[in-house]
N, C-alpha and C. Protein backbone atom coordinates (compact mmCIF):
# COMPACT_ATOMS: atom_id res chain seq x y z
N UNK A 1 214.44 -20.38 80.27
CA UNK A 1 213.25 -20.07 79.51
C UNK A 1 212.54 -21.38 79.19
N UNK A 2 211.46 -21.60 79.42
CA UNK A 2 210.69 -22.35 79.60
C UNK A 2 210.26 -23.14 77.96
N UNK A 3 210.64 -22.38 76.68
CA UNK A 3 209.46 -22.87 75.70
C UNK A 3 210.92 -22.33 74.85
N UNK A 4 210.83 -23.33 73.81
CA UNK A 4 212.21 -22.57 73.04
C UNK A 4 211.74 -21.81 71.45
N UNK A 5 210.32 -21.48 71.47
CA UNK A 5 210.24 -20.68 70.30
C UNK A 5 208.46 -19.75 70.93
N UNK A 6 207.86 -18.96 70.53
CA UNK A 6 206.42 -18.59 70.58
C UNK A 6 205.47 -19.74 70.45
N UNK A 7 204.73 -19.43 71.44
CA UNK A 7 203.43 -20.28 71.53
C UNK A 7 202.70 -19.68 70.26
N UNK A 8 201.98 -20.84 69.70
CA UNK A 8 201.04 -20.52 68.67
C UNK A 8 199.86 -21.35 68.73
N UNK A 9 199.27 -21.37 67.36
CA UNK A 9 197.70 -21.82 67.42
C UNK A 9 197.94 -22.55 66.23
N UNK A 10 196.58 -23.38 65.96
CA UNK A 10 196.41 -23.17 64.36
C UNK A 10 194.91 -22.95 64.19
N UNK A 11 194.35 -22.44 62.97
CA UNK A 11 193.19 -22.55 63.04
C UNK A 11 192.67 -22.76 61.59
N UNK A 12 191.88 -23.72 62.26
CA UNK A 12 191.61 -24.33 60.59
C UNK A 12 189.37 -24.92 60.03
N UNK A 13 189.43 -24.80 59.03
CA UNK A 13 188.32 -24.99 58.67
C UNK A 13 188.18 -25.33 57.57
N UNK A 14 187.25 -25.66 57.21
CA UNK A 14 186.67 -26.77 56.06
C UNK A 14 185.76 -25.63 54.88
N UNK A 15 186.03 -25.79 53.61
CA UNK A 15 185.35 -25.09 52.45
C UNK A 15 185.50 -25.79 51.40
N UNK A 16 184.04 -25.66 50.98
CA UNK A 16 183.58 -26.48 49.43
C UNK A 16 184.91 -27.88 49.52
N UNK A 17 184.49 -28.71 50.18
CA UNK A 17 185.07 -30.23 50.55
C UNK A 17 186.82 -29.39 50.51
N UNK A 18 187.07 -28.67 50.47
CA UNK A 18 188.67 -28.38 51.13
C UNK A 18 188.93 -28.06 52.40
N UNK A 19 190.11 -28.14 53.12
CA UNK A 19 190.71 -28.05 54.39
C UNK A 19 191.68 -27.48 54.26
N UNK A 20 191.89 -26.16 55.04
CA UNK A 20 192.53 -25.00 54.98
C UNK A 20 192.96 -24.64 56.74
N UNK A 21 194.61 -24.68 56.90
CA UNK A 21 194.74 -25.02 58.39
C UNK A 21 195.92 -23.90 58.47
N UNK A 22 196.02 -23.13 59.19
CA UNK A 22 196.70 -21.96 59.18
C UNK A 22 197.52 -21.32 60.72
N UNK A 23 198.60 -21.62 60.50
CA UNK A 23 199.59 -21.85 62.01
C UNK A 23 199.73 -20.28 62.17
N UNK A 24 199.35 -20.20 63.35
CA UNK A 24 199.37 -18.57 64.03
C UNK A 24 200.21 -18.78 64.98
N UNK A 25 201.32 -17.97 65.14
CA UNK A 25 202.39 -17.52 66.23
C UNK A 25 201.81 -16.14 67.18
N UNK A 26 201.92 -16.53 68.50
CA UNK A 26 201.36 -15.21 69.02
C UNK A 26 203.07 -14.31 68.74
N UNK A 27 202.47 -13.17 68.65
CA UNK A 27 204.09 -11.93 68.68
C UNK A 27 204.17 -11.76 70.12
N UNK A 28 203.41 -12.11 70.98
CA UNK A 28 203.48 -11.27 72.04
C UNK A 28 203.66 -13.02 73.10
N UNK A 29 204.82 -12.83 73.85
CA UNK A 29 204.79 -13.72 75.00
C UNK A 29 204.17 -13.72 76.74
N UNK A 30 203.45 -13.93 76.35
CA UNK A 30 202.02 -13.27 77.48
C UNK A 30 202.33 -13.72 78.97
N UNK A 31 203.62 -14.36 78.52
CA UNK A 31 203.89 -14.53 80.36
C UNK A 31 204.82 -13.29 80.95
N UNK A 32 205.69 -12.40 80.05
CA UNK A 32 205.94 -11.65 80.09
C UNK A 32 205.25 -10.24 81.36
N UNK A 33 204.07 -10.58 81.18
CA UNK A 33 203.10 -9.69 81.81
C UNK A 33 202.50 -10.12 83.16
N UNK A 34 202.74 -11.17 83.21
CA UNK A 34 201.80 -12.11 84.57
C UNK A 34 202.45 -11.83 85.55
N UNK A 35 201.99 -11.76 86.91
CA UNK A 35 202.36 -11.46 88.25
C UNK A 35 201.59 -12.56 88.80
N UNK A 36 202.05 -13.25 89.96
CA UNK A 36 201.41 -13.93 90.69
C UNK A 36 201.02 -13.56 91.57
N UNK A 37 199.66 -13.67 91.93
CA UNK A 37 199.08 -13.06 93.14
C UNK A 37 198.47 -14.03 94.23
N UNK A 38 199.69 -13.94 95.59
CA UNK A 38 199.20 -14.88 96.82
C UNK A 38 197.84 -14.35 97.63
N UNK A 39 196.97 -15.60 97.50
CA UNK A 39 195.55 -15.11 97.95
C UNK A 39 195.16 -16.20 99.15
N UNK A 40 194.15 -16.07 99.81
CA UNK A 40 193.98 -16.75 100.69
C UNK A 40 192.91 -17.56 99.98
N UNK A 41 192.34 -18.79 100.95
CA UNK A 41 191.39 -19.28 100.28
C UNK A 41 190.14 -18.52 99.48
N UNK A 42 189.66 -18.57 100.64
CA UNK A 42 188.50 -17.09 100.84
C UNK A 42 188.60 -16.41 99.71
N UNK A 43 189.97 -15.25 99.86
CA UNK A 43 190.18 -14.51 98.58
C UNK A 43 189.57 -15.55 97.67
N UNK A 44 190.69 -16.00 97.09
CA UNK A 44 190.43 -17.08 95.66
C UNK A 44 189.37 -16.94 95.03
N UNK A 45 188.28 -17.77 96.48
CA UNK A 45 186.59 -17.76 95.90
C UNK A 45 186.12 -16.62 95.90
N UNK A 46 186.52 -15.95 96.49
CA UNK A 46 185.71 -14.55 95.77
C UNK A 46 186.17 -14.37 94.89
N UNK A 47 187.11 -14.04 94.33
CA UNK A 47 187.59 -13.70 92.87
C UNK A 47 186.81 -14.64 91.88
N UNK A 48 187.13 -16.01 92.41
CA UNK A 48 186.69 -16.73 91.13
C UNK A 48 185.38 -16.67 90.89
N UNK A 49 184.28 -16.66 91.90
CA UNK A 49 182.58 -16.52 92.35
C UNK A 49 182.64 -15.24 91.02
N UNK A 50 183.42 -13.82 90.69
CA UNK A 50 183.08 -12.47 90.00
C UNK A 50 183.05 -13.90 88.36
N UNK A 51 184.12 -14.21 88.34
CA UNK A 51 184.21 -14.90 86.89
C UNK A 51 182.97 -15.63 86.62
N UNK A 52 181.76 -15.97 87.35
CA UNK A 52 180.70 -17.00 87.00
C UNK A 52 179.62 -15.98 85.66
N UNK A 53 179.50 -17.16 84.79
CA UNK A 53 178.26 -16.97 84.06
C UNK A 53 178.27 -17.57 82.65
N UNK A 54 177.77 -17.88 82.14
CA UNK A 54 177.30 -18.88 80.92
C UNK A 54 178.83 -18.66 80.00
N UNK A 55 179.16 -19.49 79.63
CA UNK A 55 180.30 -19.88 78.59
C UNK A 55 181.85 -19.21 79.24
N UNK A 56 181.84 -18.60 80.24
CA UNK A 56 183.00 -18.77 80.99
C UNK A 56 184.07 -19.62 81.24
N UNK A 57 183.70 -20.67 81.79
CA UNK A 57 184.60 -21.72 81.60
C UNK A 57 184.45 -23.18 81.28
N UNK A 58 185.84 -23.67 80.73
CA UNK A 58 185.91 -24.91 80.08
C UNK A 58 187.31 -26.11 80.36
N UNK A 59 186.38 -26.91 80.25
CA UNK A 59 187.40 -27.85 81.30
C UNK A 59 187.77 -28.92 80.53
N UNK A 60 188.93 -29.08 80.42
CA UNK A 60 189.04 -30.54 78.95
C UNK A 60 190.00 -31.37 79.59
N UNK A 61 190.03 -32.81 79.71
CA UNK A 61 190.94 -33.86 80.19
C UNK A 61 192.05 -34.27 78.98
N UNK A 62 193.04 -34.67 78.74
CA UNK A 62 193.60 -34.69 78.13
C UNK A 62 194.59 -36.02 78.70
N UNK A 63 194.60 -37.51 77.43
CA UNK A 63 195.29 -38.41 78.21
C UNK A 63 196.68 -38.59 77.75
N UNK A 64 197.64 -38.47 78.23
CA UNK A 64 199.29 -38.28 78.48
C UNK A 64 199.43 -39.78 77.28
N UNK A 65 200.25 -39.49 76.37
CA UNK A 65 200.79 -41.05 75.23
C UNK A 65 201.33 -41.93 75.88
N UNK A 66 202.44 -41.38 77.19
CA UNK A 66 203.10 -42.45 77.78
C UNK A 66 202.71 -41.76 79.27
N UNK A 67 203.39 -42.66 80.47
CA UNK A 67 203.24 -42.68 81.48
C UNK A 67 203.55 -41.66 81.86
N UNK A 68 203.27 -40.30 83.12
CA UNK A 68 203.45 -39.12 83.41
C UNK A 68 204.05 -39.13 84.80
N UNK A 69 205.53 -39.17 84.92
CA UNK A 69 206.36 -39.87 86.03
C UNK A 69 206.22 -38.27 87.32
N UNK A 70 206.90 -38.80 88.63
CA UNK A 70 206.67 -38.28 89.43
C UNK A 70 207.38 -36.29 88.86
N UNK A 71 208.85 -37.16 88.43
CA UNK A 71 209.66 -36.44 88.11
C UNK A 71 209.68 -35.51 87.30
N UNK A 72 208.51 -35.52 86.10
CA UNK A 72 208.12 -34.83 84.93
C UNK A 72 206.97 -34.12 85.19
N UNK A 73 206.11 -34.27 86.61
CA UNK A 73 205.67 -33.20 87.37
C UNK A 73 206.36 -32.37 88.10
N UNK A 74 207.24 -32.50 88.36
CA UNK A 74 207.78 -31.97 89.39
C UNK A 74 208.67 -30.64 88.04
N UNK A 75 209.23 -31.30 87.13
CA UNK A 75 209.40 -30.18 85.90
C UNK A 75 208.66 -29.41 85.80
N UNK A 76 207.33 -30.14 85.19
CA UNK A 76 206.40 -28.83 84.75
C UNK A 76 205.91 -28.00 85.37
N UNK A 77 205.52 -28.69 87.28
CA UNK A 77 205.36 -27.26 88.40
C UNK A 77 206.34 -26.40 87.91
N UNK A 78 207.56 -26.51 87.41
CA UNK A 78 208.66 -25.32 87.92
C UNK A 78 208.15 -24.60 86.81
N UNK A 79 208.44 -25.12 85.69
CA UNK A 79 208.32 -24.73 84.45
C UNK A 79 207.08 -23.43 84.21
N UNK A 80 206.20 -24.10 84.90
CA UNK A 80 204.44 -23.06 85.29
C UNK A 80 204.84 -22.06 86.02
N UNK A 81 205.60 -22.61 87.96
CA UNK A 81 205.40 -21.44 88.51
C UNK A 81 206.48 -20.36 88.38
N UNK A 82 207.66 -20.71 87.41
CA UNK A 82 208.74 -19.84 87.38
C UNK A 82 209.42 -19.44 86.32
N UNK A 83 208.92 -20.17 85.28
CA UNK A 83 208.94 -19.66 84.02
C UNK A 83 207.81 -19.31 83.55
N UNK A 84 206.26 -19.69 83.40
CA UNK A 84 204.77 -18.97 83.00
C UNK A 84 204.41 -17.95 83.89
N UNK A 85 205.20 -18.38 85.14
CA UNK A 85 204.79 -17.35 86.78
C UNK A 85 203.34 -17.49 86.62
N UNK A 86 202.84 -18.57 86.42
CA UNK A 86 201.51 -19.18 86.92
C UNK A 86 201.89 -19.46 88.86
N UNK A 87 200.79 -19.10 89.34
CA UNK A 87 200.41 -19.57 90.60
C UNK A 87 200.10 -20.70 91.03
N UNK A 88 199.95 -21.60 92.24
CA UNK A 88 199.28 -22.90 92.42
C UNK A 88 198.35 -22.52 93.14
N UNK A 89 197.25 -22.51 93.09
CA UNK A 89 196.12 -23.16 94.04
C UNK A 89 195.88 -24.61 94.67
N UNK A 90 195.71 -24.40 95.86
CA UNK A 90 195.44 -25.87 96.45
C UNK A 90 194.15 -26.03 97.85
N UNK A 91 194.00 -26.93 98.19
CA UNK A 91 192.94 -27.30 98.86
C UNK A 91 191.38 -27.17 98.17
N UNK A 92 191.55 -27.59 97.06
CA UNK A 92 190.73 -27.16 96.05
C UNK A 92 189.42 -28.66 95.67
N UNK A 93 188.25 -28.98 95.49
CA UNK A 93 187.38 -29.92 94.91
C UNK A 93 188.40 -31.39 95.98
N UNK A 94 188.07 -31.27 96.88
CA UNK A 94 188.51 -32.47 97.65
C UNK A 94 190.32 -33.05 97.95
N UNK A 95 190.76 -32.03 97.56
CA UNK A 95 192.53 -31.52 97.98
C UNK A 95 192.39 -31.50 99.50
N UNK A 96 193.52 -31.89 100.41
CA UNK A 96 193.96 -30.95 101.32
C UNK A 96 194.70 -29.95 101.18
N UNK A 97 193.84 -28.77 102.12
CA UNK A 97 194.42 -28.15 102.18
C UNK A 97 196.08 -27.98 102.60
């Protein structure tokens, strides 16, 4: 098992100069439900082409504290495709295919 307690959130906001931050646990483990589905390229873009239109998607970089070794990718692929049963896409924005 990939995560040793529920994924959560927090969500927090600001009132009359106070800060109020409130840790949400999902109940539900949402990988539970996921199937991976092998698609061809083609496929892919069509699927993804239905998802287009204003505030759809969002893309955030995020820089690693320490160095992000070959080996600690090679974890988290597993970790994604066999414990989240996330899929990989590849040949993707200047990838080979």
């Amino acid at each position: 098992q990939p995560f040793t307690e529920a994924i959560g959130f927090e969500v927090g906001f600001f009132e009359s100069s106070r800060t109020h931050f409130y840790p949400i646990k999902l109940p539900v483990v949402l990988s539970c439900f996921i199937e991976p589905v092998v698609l061809s390229k083609d496929e892919f873009w069509q699927r993804w082409q239905m998802l287009s239109g204003d505030q759809l998607e969002e893309k955030e970089v995020l820089l690693a504290p320490t160095p992000v070794s070959s080996n600690y990718l090679a974890m988290l692929k597993g970790r994604l495709t066999k414990g989240v049963r996330m899929g990989l896409a590849g040949g993707f924005e200047g990838e080979d295919a």
